[in-house]
Protein backbone atom coordinates (compact mmCIF):
# COMPACT_ATOMS: atom_id res chain seq x y z
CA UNK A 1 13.13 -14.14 -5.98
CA UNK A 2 16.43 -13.90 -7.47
CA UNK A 3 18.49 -17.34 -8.19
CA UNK A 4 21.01 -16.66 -6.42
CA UNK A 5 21.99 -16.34 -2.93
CA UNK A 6 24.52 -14.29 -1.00
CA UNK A 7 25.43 -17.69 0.45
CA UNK A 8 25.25 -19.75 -2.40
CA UNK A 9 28.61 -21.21 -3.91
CA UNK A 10 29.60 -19.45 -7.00
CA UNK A 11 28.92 -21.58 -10.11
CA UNK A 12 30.21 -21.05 -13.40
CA UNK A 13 28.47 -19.92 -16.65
CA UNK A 14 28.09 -23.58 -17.78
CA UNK A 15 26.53 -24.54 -14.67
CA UNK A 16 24.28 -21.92 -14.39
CA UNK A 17 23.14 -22.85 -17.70
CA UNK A 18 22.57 -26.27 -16.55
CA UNK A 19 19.63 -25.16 -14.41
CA UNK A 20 17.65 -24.53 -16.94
CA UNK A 21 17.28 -28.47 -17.71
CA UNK A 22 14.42 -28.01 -14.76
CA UNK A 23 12.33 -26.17 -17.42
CA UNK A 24 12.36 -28.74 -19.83
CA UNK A 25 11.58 -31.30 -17.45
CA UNK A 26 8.21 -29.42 -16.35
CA UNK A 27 7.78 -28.68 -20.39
CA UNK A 28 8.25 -32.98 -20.18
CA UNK A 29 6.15 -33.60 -17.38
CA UNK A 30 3.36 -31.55 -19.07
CA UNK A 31 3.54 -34.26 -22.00
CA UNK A 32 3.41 -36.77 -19.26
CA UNK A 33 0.72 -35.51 -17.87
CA UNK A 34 -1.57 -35.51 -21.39
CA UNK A 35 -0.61 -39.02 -22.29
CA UNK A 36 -1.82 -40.04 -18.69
CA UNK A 37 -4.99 -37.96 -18.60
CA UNK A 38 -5.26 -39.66 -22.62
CA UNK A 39 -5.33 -42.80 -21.14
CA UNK A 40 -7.58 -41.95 -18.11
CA UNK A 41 -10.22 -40.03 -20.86
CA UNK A 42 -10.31 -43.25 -23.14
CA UNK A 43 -13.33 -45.16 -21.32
CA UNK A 44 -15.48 -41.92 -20.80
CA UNK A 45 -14.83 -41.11 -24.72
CA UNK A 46 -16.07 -44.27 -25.58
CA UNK A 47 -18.62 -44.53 -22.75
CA UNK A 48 -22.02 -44.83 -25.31
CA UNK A 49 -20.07 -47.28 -27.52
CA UNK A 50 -18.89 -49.62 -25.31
CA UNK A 51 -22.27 -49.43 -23.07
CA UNK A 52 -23.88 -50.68 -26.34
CA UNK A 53 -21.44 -53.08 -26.96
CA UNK A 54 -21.53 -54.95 -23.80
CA UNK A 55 -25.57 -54.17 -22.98
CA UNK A 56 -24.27 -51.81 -19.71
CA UNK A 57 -27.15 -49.62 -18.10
CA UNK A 58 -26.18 -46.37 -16.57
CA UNK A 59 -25.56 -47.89 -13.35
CA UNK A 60 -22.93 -50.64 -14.20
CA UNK A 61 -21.67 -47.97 -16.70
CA UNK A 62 -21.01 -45.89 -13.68
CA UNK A 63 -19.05 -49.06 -11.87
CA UNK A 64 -16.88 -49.03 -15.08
CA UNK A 65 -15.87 -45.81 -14.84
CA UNK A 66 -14.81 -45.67 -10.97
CA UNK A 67 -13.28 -48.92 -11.56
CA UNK A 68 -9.57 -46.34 -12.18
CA UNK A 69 -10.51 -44.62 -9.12
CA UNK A 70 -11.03 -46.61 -6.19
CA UNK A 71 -7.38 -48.73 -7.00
CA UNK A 72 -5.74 -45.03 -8.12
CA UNK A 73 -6.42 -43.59 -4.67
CA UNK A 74 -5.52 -46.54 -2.88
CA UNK A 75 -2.43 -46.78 -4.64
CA UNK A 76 -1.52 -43.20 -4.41
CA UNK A 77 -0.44 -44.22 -0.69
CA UNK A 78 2.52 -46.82 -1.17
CA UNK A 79 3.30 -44.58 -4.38
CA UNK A 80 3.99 -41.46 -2.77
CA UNK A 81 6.74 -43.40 -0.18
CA UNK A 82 8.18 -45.23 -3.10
CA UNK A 83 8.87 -42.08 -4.89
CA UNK A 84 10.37 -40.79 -1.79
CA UNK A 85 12.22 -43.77 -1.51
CA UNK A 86 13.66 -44.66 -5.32
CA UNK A 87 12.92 -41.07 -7.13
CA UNK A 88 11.65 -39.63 -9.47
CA UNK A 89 13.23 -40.70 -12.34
CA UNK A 90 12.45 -44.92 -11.38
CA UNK A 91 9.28 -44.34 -10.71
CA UNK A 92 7.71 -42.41 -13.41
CA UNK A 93 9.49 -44.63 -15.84
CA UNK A 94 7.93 -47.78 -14.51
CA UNK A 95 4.58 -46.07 -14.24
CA UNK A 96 4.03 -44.50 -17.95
CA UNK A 97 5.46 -48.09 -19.14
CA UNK A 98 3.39 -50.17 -17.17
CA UNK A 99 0.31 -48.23 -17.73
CA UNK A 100 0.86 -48.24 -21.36
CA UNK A 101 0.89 -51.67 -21.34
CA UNK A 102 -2.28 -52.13 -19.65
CA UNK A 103 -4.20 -50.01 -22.46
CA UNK A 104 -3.11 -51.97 -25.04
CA UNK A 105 -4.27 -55.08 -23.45
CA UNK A 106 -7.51 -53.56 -22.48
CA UNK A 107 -8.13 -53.15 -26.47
CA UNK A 108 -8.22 -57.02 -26.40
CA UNK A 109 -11.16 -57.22 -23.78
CA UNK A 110 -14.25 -59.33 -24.49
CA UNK A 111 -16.55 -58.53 -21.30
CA UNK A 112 -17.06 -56.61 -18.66
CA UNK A 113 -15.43 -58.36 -15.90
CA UNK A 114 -11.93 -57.94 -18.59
CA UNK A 115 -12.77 -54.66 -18.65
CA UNK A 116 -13.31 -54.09 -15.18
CA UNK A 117 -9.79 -55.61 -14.46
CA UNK A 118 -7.98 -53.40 -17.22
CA UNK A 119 -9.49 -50.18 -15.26
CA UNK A 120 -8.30 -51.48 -12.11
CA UNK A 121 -4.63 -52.48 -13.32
CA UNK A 122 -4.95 -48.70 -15.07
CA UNK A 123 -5.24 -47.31 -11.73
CA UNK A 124 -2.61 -48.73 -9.63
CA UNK A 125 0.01 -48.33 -12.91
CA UNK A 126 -1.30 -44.57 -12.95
CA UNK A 127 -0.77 -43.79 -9.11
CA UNK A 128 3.14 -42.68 -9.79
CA UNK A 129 3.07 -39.99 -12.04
CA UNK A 130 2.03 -36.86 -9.92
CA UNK A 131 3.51 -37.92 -6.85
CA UNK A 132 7.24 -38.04 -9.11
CA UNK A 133 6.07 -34.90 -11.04
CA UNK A 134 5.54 -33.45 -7.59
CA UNK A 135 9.11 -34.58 -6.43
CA UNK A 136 10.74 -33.39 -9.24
CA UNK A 137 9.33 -29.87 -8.68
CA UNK A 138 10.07 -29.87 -5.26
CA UNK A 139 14.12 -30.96 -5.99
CA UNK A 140 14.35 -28.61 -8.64
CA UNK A 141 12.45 -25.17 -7.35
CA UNK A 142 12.42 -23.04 -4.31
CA UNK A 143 9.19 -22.25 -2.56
CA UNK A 144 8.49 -18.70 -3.89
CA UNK A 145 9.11 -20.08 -7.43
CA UNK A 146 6.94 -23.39 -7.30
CA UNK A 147 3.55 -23.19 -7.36
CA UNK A 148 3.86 -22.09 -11.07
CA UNK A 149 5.76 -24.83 -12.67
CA UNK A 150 3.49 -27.70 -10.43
CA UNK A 151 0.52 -26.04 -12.03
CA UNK A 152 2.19 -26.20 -15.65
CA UNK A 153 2.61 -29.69 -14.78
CA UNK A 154 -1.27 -29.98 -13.61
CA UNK A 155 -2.31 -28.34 -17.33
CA UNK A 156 -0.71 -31.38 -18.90
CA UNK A 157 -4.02 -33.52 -17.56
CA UNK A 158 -6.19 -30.33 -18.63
CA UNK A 159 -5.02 -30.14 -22.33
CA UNK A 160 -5.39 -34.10 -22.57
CA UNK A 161 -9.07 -33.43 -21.23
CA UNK A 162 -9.45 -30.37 -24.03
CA UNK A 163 -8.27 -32.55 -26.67
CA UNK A 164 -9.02 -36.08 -25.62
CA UNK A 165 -12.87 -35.86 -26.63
CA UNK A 166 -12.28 -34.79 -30.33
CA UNK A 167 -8.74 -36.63 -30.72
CA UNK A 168 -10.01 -39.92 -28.65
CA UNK A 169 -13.33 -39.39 -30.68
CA UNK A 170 -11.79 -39.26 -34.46
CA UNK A 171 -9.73 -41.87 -33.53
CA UNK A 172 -12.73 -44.24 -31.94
CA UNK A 173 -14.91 -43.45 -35.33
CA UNK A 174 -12.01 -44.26 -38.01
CA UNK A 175 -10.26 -47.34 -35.62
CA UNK A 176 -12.68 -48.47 -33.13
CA UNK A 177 -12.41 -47.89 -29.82
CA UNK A 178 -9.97 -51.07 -29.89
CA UNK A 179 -8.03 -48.71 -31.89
CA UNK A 180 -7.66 -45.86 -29.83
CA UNK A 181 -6.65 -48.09 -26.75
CA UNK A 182 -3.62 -49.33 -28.75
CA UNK A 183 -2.65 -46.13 -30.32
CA UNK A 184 -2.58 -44.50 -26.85
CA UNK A 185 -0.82 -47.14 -25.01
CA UNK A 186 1.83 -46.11 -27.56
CA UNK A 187 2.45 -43.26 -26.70
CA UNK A 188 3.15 -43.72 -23.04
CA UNK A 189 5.74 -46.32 -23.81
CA UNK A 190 7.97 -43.70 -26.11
CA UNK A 191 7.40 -40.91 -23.01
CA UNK A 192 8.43 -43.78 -20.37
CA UNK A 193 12.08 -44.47 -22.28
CA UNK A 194 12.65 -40.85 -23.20
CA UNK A 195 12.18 -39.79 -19.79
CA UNK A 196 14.86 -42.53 -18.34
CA UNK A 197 17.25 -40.61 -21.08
CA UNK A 198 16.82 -37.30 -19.88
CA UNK A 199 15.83 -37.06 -16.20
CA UNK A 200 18.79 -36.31 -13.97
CA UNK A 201 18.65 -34.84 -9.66
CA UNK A 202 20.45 -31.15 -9.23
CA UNK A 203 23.28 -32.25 -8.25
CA UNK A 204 24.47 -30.14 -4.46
CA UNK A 205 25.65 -27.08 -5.93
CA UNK A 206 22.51 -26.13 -8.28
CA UNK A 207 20.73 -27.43 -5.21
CA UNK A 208 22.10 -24.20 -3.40
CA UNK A 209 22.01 -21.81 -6.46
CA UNK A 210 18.38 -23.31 -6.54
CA UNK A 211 17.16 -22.70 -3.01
CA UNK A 212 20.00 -21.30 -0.83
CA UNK A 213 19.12 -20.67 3.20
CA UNK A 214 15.70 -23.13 1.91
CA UNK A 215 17.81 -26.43 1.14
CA UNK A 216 19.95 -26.03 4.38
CA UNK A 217 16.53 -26.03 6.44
CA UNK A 218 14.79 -28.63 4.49
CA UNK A 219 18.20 -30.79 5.22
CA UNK A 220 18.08 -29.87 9.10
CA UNK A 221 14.72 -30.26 9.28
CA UNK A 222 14.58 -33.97 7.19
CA UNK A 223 17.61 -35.43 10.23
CA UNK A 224 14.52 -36.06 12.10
CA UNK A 225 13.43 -39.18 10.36
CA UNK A 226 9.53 -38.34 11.22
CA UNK A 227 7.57 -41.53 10.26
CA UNK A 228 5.69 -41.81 7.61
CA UNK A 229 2.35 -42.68 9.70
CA UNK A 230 3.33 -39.13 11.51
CA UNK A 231 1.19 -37.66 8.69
CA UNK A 232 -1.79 -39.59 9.27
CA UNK A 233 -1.87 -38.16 13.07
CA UNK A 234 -1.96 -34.47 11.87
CA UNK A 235 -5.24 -32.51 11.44
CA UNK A 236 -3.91 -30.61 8.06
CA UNK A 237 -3.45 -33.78 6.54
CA UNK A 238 -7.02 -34.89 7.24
CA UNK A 239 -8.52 -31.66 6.41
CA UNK A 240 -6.29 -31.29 3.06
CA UNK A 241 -8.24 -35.03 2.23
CA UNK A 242 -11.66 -33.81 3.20
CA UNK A 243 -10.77 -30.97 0.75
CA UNK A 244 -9.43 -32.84 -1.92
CA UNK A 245 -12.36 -35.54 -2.07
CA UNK A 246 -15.13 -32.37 -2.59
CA UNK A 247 -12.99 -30.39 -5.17
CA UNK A 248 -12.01 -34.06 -6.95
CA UNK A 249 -16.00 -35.59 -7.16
CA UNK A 250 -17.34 -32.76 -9.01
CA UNK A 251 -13.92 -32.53 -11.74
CA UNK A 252 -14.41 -36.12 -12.21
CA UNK A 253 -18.26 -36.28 -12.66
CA UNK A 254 -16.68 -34.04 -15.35
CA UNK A 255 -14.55 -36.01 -16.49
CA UNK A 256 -16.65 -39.63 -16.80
CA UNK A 257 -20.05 -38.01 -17.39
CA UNK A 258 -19.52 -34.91 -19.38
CA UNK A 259 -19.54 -36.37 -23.00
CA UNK A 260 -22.67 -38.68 -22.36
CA UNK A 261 -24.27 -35.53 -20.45
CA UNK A 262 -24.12 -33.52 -24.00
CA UNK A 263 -25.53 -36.64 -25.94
CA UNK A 264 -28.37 -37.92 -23.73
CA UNK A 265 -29.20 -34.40 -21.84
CA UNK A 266 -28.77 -31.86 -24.36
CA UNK A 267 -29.15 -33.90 -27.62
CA UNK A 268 -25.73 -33.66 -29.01
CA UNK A 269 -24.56 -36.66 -31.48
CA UNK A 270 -21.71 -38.45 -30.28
CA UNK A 271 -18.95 -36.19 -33.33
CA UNK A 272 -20.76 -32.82 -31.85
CA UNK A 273 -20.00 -33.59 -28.14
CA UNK A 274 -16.70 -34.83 -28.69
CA UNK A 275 -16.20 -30.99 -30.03
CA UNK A 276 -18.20 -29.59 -27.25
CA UNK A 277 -16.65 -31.39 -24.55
CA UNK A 278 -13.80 -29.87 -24.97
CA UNK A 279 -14.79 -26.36 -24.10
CA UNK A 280 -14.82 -26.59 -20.49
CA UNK A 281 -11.48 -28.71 -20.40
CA UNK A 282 -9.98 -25.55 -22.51
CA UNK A 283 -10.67 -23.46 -20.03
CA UNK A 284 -9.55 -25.56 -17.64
CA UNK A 285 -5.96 -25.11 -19.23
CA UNK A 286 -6.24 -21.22 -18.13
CA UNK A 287 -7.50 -21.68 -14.17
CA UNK A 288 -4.67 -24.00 -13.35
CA UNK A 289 -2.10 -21.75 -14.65
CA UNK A 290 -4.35 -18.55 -13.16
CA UNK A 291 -3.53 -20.41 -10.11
CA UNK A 292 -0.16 -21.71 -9.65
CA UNK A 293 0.44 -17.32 -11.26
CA UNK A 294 -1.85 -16.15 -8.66
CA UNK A 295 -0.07 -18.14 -5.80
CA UNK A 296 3.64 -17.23 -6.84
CA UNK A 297 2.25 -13.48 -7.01
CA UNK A 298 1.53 -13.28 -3.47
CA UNK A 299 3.96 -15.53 -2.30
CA UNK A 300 6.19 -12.37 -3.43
CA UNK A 301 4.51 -10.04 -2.55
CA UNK A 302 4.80 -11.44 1.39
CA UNK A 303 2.14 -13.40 1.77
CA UNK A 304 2.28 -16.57 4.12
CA UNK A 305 3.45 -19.40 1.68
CA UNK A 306 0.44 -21.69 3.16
CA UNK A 307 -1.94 -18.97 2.88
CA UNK A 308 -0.79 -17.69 -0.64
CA UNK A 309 -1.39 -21.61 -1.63
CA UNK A 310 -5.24 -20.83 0.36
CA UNK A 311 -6.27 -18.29 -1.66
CA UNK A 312 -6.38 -19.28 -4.71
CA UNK A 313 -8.04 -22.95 -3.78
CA UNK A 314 -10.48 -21.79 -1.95
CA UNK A 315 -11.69 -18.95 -4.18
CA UNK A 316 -11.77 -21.35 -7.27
CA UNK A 317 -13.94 -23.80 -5.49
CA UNK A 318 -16.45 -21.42 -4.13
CA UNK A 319 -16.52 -19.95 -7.64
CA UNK A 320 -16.97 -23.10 -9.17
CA UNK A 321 -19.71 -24.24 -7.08
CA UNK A 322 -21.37 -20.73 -7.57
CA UNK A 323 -21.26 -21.49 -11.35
CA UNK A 324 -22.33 -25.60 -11.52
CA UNK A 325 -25.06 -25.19 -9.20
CA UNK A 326 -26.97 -22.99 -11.75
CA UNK A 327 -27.06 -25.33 -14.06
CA UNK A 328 -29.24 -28.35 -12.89
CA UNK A 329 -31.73 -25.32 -13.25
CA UNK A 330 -30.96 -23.69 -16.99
CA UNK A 331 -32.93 -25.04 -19.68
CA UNK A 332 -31.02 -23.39 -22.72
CA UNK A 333 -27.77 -25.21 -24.28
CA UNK A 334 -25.65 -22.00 -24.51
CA UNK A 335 -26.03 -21.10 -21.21
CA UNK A 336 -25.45 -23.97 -19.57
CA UNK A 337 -22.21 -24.70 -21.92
CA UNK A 338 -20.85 -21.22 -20.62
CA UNK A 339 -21.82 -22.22 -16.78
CA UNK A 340 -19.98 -25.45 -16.84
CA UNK A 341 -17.19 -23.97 -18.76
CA UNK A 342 -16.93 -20.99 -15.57
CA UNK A 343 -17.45 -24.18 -12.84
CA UNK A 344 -14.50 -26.27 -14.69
CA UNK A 345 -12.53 -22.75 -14.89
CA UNK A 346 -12.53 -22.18 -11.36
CA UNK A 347 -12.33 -26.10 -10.47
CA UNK A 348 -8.68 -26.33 -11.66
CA UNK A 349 -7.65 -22.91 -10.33
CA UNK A 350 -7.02 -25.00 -6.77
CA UNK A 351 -5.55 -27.97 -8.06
CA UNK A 352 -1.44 -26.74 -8.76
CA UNK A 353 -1.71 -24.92 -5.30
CA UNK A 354 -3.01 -28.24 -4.13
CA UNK A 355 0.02 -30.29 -5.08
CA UNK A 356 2.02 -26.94 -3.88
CA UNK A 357 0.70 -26.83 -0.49
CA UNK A 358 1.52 -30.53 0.32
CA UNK A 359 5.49 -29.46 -0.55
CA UNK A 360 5.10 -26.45 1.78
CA UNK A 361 3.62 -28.43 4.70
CA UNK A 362 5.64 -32.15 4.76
CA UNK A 363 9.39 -32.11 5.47
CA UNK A 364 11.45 -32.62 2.73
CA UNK A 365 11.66 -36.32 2.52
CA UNK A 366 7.99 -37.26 2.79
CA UNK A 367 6.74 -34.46 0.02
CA UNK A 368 5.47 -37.21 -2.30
CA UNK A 369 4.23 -39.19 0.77
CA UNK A 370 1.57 -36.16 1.52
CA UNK A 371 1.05 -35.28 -1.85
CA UNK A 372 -0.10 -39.09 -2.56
CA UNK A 373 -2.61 -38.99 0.78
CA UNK A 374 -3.89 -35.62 -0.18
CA UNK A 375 -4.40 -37.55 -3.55
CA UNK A 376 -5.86 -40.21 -2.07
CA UNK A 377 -8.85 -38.09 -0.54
CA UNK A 378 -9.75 -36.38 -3.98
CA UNK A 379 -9.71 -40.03 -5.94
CA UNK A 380 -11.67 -41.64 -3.34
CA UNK A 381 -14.06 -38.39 -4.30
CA UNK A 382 -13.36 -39.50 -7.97
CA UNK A 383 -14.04 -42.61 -7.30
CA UNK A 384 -17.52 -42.49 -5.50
CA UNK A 385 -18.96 -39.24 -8.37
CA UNK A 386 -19.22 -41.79 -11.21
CA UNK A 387 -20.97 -44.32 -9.34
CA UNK A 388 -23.52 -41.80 -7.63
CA UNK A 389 -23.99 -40.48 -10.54
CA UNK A 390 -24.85 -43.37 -12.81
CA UNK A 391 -27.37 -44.32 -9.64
CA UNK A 392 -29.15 -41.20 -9.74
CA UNK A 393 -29.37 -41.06 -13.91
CA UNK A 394 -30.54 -45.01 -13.36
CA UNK A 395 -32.93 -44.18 -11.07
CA UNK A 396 -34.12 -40.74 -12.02
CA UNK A 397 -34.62 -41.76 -15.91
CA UNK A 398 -31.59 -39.56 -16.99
CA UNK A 399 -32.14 -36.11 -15.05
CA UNK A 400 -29.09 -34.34 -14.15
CA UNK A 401 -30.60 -32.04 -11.56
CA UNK A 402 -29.25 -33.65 -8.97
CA UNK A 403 -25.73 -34.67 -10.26
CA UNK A 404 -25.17 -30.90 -10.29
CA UNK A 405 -26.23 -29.74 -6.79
CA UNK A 406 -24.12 -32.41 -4.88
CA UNK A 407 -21.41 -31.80 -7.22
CA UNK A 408 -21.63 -27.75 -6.45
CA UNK A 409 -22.41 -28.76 -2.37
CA UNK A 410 -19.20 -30.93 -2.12
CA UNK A 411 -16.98 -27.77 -3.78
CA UNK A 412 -18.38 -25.59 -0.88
CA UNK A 413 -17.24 -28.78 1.56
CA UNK A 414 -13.83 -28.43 -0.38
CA UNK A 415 -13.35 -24.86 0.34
CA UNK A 416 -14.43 -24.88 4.09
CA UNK A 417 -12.15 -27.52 4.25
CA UNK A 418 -8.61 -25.78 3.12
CA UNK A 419 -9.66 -22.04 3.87
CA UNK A 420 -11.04 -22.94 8.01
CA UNK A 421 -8.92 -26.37 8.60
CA UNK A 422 -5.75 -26.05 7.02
CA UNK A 423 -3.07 -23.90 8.50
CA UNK A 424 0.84 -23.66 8.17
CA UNK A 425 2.04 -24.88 11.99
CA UNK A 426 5.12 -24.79 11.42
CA UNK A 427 7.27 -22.69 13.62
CA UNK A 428 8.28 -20.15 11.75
CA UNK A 429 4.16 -19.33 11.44
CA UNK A 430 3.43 -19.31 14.78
């Protein structure tokens, strides 16, 4: 789609050149995005250490780790209306501060109930980020264009999971894992006062260069103030939540269980699985962009917007499931390295065209309001998949058998989910 628009007001040369500012503010977002998954990846890193530290089984390991998740997803709901509310530029600036903050006084816990509390603070500090990165893409891009630069912005969080093991690991063997709080928490503090430097709205005109005949009908359409609880009466929503919560358990048994998998399952020492670990997450990196590419491809090549967004989730989560199911049954390494590698692959394609298909569906002003229930559905999934999972290692002496075939079960619930439940209602579809 061309940036212009035969009804667009004529800008100069200097302000077209001022649009490009949106691609360093995805390129900036992406950073965001791998200091918050950094921070996120810390506790699963350490997970052996600090379960031998503080004399945690399996099972109260398992609490630890949710302990982000249940708050996140809870607090995904009043974050996605304050975004709409204040912006983007507010909001992710108090959120990459606050949640700094709260890593570097989690390096100073002495038990698990500190702990516990640090995870939970995490969470709520953490619920901002997508929801703004979400509303920035949707200010600054036109439909055809967007599902590519909102799945740049998801590869952030995939590239912190590639290099989190062996970064968070080096820095957990040469400063403790006190250290590697601290030096993290760091970070997110210099990305919180850069961004309040550079982050700036479009103003009207690059609006219009930006989205033409789109921003007059996403301005028409937002006059009727449709309430917030609106959403929560719709069956997409529900359905995109449903969705969400399968695709979301099995990435974040991933996520909190894949290190400790490598050591206790496959006999890795904790240096090799910090290199192993990040495999999967690598290729993670490729299926989000493959995803937010794929959309925007058949987006322009005519496809329904909401069905363009369809494809590509549903695809990568039966794919994924095809792959992870598999491997409660493979006994050697390789294989079962390449298998979770394909399931973690195909897991992200959907997740851009997730965050896409909430700005396609909810009028203009309540974009971050869907997102952030949409979210709230996959971290209640992320929330639960630790847990479950540390019960059936407790309980089964370690076996991962059947970690994998709920985890590839719930990606099949995921796709039915989107590709039967979800459809674009608007009028223009009908």
């Amino acid at each position: 789609m061309s940036e212009t628009t035969a009804d667009a007001p004529q800008l100069t040369r200097a302000e077209k050149k001022t649009i490009r500012i949106r691609w360093f503010l995805v390129g900036f977002l992406i950073l965001g995005g791998v200091v918050n998954y950094l921070d996120r990846s810390t506790l699963s890193v350490a997970n052996t250490t600090i379960a031998g530290e503080f004399g945690l089984d399996p099972f109260a390991m398992g609490l630890l780790l949710s302990a982000f998740s249940w708050p996140y997803a809870i607090a995904n709901l009043p974050a996605g209306y304050l975004v709409d509310k204040f912006g983007p530029k507010k909001m992710f600036a108090f959120a990459a501060g606050a949640w700094s903050l709260v890593s570097i006084v989690t390096a100073a816990a002495n038990s698990f109930g500190v702990l516990y509390a640090c995870r939970v603070a995490l969470g709520i500090t953490e619920s901002p980020f997508f929801t703004s990165a979400l509303k920035v893409n949707e200010r600054w891009f036109n439909k055809s264009e967007r599902a590519l630069p909102v799945s740049l912005v998801n590869t952030g969080s995939q590239i912190a999971n590639a290099i989190a093991p062996p970064l968070l690991t080096f820095l957990l063997l040469t400063m403790s894992w006190r250290g590697m709080f601290i030096i993290v928490g760091a970070f997110g503090i210099v990305v919180a006062l850069v961004w309040l430097r550079i982050y700036r709205d479009p103003t009207l005109k690059e609006q219009a260069l930006i989205k033409g005949a789109e921003a007059e009908a996403r301005v028409a359409a937002s006059v009727e103030k449709v309430g917030w609880g609106r959403l929560l009466v719709q069956s997409n929503t529900w359905f995109m939540v449903l969705g969400a919560f399968g695709i979301f358990y099995t990435v974040w048994v991933y996520l909190t269980w894949l290190p400790s998998y490598l050591q206790t399952a496959r006999g890795f020492s904790l240096a090799e699985s910090g290199w192993l670990a990040s495999l999967p997450f690598l290729c993670g990196i490729v299926g989000v962009i493959f995803g937010g590419w794929l959309s925007n491809r058949l987006v322009r090549r005519g496809v329904n917007t909401v069905r363009a967004r369809k494809i590509p989730i549903v695809g990568g989560a039966i794919l994924a499931a095809a792959a992870v199911l598999p491997v409660a049954y493979v006994d050697s390494t390789p294989l079962a390295v390449v298998l979770l590698s394909v399931g973690y692959f195909a897991s992200q394609v959907p997740i851009g065209c997730l965050w896409t298909l909430a700005s396609d569906i909810a009028p203009s002003n309540q974009v971050a309001s869907l997102g952030a229930i949409q979210n709230f559905g996959g971290f209640i999934g992320a929330a639960v998949a630790p847990v479950v999972t540390g019960a059936i290692l407790a309980s089964t002496g370690g076996n991962y058998t059947l970690v994998f075939l709920i985890g590839g079960v719930l990606l099949l619930v995921g796709a039915l989910s989107y590709g039967l439940f979800v459809k674009d209602r608007s009028l223009a579809a009908s």
